[in-house]
PDB file of N, CA and C in Angstrom:
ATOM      1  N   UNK A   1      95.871 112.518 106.824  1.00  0.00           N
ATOM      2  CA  UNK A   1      95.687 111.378 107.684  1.00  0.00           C
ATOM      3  C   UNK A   1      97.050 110.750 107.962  1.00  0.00           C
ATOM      4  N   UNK A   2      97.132 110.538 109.182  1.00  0.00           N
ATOM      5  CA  UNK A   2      98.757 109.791 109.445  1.00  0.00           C
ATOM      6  C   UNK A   2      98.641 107.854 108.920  1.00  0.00           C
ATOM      7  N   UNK A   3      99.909 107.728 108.684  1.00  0.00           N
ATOM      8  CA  UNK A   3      99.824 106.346 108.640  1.00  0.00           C
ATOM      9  C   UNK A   3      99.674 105.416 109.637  1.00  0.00           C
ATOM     10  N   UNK A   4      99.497 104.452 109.651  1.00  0.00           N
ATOM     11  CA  UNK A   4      99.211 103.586 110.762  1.00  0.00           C
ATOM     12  C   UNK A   4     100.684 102.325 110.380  1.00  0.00           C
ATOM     13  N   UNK A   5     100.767 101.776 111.510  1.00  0.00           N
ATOM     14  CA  UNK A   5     101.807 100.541 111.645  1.00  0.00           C
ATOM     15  C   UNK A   5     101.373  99.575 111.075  1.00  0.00           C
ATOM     16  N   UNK A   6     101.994  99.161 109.888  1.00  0.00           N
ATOM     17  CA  UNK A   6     102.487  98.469 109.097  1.00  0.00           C
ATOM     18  C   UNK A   6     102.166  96.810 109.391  1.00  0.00           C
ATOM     19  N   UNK A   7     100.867  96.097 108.766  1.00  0.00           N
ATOM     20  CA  UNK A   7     100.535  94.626 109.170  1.00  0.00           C
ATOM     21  C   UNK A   7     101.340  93.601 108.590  1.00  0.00           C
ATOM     22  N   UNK A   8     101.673  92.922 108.327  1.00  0.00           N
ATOM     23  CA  UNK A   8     100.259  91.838 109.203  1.00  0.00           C
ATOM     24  C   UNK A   8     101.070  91.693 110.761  1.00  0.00           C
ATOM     25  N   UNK A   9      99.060  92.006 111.573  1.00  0.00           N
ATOM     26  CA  UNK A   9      99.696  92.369 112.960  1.00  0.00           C
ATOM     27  C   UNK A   9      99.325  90.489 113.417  1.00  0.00           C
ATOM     28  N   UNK A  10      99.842  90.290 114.834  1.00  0.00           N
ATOM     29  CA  UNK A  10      99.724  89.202 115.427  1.00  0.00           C
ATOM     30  C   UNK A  10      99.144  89.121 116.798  1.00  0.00           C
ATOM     31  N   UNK A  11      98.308  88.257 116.882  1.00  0.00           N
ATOM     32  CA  UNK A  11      97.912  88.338 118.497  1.00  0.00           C
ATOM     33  C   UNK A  11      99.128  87.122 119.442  1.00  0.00           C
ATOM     34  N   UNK A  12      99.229  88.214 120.516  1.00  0.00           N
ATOM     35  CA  UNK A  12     100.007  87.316 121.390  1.00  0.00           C
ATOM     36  C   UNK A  12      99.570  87.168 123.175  1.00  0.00           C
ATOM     37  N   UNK A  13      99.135  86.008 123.581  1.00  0.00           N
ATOM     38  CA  UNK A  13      98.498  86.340 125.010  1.00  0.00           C
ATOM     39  C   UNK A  13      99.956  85.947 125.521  1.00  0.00           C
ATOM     40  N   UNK A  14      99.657  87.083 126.566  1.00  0.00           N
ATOM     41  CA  UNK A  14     100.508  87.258 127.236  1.00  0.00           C
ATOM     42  C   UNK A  14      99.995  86.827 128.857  1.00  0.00           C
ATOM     43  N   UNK A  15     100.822  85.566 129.866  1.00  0.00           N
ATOM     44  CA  UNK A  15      99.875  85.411 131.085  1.00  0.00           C
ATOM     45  C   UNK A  15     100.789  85.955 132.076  1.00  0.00           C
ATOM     46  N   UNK A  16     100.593  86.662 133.102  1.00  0.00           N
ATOM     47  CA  UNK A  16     100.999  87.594 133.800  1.00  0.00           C
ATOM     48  C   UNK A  16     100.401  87.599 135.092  1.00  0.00           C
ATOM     49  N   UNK A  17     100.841  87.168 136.442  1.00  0.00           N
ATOM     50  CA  UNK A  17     100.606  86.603 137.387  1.00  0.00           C
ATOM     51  C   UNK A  17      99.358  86.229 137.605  1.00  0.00           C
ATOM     52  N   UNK A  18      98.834  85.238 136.701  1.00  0.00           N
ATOM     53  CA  UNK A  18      98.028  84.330 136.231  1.00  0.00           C
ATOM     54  C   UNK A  18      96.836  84.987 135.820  1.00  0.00           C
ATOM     55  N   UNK A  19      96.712  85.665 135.148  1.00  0.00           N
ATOM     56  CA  UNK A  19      95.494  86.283 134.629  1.00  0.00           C
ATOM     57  C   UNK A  19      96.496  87.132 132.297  1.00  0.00           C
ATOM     58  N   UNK A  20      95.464  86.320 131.649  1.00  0.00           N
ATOM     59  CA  UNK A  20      96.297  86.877 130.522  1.00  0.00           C
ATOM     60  C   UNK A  20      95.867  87.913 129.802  1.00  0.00           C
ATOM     61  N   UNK A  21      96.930  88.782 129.090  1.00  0.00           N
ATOM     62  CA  UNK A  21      96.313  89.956 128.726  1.00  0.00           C
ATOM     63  C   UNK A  21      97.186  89.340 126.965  1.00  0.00           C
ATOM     64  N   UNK A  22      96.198  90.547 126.163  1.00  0.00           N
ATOM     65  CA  UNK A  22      96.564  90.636 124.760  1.00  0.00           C
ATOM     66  C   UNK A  22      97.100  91.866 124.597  1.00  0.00           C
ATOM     67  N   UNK A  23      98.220  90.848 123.617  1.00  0.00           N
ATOM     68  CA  UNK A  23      99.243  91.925 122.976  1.00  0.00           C
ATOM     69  C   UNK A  23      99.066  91.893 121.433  1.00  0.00           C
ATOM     70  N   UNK A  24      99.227  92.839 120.865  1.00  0.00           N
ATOM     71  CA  UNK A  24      98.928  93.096 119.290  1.00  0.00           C
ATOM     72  C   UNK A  24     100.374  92.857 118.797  1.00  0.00           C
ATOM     73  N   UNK A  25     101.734  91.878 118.289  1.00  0.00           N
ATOM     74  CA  UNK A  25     102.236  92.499 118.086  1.00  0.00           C
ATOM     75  C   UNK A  25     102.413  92.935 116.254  1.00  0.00           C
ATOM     76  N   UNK A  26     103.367  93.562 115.936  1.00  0.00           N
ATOM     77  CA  UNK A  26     103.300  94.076 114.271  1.00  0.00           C
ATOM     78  C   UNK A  26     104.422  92.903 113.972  1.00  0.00           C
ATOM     79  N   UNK A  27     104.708  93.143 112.351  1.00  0.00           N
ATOM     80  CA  UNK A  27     105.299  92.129 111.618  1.00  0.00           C
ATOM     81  C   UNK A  27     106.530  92.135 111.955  1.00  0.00           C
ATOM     82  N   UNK A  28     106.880  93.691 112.439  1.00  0.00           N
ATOM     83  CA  UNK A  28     108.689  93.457 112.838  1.00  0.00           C
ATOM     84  C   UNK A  28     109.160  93.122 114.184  1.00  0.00           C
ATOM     85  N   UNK A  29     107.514  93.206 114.964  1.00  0.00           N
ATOM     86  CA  UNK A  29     108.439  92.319 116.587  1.00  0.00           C
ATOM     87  C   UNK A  29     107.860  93.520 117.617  1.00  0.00           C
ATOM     88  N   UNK A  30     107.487  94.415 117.140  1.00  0.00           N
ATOM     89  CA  UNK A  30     107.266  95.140 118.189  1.00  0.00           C
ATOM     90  C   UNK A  30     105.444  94.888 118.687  1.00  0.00           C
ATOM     91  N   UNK A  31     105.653  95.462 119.866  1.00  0.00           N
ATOM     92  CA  UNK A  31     104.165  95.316 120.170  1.00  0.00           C
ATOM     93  C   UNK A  31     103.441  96.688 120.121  1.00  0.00           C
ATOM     94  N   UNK A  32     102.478  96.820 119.650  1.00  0.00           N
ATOM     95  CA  UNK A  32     101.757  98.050 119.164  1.00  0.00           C
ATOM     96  C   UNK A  32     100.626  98.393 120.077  1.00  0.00           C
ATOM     97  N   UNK A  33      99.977  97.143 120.491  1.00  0.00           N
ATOM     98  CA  UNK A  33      98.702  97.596 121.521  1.00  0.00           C
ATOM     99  C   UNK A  33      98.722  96.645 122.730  1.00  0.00           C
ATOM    100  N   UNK A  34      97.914  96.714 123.414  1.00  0.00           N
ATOM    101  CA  UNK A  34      97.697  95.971 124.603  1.00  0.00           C
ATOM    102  C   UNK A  34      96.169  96.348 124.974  1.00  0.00           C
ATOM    103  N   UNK A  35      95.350  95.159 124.683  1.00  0.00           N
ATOM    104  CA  UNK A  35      94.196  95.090 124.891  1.00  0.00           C
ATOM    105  C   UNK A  35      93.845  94.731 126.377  1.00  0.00           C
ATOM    106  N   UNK A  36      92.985  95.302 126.628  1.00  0.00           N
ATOM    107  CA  UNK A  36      92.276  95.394 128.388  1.00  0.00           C
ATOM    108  C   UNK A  36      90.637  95.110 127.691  1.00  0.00           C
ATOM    109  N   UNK A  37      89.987  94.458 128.351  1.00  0.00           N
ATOM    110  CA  UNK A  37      88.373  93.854 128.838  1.00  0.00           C
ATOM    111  C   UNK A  37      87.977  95.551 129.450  1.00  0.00           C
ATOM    112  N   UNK A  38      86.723  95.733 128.703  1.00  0.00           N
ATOM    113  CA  UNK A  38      85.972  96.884 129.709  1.00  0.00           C
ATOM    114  C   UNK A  38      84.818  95.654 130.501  1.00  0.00           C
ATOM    115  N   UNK A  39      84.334  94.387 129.379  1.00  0.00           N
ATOM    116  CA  UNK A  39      83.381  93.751 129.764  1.00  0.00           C
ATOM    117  C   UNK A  39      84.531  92.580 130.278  1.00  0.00           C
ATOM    118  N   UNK A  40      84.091  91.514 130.981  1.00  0.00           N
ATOM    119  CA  UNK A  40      84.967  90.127 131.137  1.00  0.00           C
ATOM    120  C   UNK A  40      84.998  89.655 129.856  1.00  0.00           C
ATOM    121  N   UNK A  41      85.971  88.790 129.507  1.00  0.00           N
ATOM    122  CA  UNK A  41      85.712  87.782 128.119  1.00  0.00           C
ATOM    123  C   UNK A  41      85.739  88.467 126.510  1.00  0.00           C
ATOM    124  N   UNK A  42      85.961  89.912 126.863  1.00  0.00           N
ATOM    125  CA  UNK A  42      85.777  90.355 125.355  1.00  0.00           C
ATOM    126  C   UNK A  42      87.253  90.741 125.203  1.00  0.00           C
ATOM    127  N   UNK A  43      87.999  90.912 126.051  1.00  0.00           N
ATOM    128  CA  UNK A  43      89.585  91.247 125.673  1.00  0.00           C
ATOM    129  C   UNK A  43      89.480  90.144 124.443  1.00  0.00           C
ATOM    130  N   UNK A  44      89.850  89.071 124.321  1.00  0.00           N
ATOM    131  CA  UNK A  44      90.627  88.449 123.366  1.00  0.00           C
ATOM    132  C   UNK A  44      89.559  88.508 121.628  1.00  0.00           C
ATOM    133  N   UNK A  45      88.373  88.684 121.782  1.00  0.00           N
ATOM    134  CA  UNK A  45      87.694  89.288 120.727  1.00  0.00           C
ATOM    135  C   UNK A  45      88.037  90.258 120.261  1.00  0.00           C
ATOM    136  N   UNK A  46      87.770  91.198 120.886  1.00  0.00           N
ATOM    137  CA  UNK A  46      88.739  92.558 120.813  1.00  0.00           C
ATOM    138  C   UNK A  46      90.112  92.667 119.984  1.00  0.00           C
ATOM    139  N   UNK A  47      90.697  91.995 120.622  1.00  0.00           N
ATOM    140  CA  UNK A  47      92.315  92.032 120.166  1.00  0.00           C
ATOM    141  C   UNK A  47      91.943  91.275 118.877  1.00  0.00           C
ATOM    142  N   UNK A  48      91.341  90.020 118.647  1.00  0.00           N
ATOM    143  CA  UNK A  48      91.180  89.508 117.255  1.00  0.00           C
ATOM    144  C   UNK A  48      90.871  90.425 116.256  1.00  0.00           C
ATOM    145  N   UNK A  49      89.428  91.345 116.258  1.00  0.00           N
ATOM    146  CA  UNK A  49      89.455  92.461 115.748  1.00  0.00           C
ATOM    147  C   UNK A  49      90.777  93.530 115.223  1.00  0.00           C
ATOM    148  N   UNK A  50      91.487  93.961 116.324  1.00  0.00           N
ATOM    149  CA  UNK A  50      92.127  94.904 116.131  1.00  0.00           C
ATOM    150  C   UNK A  50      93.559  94.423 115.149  1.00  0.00           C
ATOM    151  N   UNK A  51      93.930  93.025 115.644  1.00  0.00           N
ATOM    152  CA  UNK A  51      95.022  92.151 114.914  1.00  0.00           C
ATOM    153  C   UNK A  51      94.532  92.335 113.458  1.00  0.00           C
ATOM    154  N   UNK A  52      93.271  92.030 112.953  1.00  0.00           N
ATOM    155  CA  UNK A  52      92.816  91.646 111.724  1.00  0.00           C
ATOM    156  C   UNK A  52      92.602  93.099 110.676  1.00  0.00           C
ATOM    157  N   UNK A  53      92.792  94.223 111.462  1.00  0.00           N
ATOM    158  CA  UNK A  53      92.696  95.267 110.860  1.00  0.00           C
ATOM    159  C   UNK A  53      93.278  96.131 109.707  1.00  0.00           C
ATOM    160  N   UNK A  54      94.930  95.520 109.863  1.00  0.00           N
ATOM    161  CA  UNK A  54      95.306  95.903 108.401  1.00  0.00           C
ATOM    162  C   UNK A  54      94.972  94.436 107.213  1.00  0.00           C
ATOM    163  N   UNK A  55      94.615  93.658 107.945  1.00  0.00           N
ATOM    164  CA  UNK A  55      94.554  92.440 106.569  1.00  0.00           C
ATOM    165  C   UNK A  55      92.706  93.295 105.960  1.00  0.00           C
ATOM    166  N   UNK A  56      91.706  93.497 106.880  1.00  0.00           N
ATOM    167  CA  UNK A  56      90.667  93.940 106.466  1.00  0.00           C
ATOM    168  C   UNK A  56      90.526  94.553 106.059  1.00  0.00           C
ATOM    169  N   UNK A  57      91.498  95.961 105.600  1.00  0.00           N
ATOM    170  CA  UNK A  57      91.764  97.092 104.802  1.00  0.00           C
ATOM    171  C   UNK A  57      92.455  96.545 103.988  1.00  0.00           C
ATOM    172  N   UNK A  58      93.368  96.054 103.779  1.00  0.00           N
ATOM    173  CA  UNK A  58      93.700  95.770 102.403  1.00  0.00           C
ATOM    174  C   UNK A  58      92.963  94.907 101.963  1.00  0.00           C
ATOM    175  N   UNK A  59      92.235  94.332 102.021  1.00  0.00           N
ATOM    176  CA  UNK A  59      91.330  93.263 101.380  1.00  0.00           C
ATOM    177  C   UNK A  59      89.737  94.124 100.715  1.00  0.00           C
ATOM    178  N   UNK A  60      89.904  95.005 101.278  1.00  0.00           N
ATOM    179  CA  UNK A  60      88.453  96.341 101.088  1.00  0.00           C
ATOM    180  C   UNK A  60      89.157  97.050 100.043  1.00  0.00           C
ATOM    181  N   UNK A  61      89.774  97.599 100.329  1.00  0.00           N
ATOM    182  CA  UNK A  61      91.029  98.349  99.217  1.00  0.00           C
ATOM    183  C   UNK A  61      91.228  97.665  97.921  1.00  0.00           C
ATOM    184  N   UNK A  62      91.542  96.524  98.079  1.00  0.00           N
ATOM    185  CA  UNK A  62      91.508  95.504  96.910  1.00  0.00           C
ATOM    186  C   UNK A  62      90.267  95.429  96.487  1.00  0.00           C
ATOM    187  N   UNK A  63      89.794  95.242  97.093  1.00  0.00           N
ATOM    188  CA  UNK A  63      87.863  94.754  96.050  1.00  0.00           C
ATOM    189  C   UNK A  63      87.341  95.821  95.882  1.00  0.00           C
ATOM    190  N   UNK A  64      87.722  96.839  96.406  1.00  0.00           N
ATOM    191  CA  UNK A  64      86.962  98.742  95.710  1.00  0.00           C
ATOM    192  C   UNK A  64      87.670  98.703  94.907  1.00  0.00           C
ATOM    193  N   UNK A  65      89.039  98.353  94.413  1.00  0.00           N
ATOM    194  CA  UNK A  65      89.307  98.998  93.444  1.00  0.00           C
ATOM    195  C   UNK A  65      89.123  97.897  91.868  1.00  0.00           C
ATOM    196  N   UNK A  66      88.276  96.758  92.734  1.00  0.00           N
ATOM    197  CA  UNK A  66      88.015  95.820  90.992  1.00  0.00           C
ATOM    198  C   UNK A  66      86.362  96.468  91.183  1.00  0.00           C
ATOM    199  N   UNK A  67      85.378  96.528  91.615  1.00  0.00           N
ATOM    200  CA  UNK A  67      84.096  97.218  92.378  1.00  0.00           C
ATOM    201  C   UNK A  67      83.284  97.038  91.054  1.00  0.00           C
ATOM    202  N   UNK A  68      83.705  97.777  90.536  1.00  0.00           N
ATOM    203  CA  UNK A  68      83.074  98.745  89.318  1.00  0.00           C
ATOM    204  C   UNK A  68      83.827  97.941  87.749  1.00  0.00           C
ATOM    205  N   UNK A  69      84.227  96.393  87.683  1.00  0.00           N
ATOM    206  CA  UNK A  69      85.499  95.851  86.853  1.00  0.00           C
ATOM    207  C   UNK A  69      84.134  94.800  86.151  1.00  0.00           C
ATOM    208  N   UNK A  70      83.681  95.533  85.116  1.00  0.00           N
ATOM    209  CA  UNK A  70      82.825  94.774  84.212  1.00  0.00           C
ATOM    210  C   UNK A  70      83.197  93.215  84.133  1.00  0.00           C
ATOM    211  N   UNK A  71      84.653  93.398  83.819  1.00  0.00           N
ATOM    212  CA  UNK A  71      85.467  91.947  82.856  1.00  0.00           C
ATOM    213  C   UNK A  71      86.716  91.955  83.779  1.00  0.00           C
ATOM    214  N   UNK A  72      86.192  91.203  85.035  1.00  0.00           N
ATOM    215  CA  UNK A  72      87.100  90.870  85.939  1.00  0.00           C
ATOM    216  C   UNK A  72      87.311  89.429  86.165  1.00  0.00           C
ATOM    217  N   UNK A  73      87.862  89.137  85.656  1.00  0.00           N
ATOM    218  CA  UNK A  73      88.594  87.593  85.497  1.00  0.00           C
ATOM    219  C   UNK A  73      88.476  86.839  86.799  1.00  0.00           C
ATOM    220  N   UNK A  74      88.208  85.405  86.387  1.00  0.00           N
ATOM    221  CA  UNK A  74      87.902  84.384  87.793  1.00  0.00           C
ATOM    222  C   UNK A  74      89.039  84.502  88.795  1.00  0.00           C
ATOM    223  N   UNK A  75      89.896  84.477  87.748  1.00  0.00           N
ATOM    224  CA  UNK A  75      91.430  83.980  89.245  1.00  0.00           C
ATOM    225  C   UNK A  75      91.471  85.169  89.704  1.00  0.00           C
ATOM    226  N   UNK A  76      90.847  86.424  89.452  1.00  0.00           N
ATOM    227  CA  UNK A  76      91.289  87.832  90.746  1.00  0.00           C
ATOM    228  C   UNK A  76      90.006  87.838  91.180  1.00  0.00           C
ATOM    229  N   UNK A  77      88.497  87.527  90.385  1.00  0.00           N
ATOM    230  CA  UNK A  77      87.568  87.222  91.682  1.00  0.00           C
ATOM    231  C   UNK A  77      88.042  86.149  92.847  1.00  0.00           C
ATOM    232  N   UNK A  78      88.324  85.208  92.616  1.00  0.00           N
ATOM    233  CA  UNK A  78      89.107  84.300  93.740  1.00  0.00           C
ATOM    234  C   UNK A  78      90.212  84.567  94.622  1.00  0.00           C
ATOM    235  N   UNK A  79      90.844  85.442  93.847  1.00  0.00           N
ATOM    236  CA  UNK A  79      91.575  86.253  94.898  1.00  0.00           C
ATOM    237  C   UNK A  79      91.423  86.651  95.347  1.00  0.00           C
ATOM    238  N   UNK A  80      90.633  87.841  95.215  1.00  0.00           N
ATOM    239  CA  UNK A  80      89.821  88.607  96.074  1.00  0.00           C
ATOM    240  C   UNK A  80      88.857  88.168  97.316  1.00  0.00           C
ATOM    241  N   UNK A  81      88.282  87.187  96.930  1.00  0.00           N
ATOM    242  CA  UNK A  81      87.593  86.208  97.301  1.00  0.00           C
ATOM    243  C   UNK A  81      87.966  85.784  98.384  1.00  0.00           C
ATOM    244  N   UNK A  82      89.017  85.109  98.311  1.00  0.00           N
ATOM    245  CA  UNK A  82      90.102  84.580  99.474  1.00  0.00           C
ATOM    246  C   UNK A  82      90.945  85.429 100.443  1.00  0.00           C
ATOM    247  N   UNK A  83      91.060  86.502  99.670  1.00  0.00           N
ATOM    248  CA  UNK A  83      91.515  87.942 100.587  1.00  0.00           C
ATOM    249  C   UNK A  83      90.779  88.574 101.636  1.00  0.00           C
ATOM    250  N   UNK A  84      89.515  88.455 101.161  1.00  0.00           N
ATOM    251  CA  UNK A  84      88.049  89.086 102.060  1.00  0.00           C
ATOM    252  C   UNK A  84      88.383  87.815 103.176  1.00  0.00           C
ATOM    253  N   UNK A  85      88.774  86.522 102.951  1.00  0.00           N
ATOM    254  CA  UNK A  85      87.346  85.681 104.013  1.00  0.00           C
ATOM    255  C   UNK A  85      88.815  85.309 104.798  1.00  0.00           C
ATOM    256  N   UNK A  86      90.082  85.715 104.183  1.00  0.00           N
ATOM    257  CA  UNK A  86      91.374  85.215 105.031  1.00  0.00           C
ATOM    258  C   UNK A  86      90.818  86.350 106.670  1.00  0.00           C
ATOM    259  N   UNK A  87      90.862  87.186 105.971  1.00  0.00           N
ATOM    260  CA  UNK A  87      90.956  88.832 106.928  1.00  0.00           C
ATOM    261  C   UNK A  87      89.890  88.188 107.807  1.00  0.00           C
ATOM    262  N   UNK A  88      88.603  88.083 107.653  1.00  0.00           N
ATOM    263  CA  UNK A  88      87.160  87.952 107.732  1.00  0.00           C
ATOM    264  C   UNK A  88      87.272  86.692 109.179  1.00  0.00           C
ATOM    265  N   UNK A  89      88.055  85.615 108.923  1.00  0.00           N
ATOM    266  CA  UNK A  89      88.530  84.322 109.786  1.00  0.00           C
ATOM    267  C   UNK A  89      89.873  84.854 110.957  1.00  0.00           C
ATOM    268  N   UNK A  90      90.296  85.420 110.355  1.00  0.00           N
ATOM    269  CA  UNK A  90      91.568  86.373 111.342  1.00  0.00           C
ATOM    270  C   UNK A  90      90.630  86.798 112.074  1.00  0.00           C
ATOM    271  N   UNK A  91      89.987  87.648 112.124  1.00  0.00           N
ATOM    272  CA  UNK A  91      89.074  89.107 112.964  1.00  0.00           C
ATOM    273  C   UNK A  91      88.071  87.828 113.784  1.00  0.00           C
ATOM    274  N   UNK A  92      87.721  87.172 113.051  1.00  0.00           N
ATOM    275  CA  UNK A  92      86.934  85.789 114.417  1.00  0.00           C
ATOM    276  C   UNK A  92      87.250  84.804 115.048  1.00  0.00           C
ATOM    277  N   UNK A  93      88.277  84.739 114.893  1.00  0.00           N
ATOM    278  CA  UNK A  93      89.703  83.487 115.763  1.00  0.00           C
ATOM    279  C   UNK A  93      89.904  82.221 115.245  1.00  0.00           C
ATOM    280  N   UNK A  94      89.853  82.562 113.389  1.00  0.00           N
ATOM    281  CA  UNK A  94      90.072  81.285 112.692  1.00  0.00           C
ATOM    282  C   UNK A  94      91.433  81.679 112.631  1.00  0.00           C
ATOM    283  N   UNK A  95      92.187  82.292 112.418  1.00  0.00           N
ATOM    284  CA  UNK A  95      93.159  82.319 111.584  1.00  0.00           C
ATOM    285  C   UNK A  95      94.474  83.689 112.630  1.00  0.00           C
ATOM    286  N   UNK A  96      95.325  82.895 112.946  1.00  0.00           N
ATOM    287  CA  UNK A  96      96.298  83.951 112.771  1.00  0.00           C
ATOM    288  C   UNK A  96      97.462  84.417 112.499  1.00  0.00           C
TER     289      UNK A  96
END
């Protein structure tokens, strides 16, 4: 499997002779995607999604690997905790 570009990604609207489009960009500045609407109104959902995608894998990654953690201590359930619902608020346009 190849790697993918490196998060935490950012949404950036971009307005462009007056109509705005989304840009994904990554942590070092570059821009990685450019989201287009197949429906009206779902571009910027969309792009929230796709922005939130490496925080939502590492936050899945993290809690599979406590999953199965009999004697898993409060402060890394809370971490964890807070890891899931950071990603979770990113991907629905709380957070970016």
């Amino acid at each position: 499997m190849s790697k993918h570009t490196e998060g935490p990604w950012k949404l950036r609207p971009y307005t462009k002779a007056g109509e705005t489009e989304y840009l994904i960009d990554t942590g070092d500045g570059w821009t990685t995607a450019k989201v287009y609407a197949t429906i009206p109104g779902e571009d910027e959902a969309n792009a929230r999604i796709m922005t939130a995608a490496p925080d939502l894998l590492a936050a899945c990654r993290a809690t599979l690997a406590h999953m199965y953690d009999d004697e898993i201590d409060a402060p890394t359930a809370a971490q964890l905790t807070e890891q899931l619902t950071r990603a979770i608020a990113k991907a629905e346009g709380g957070q970016q």
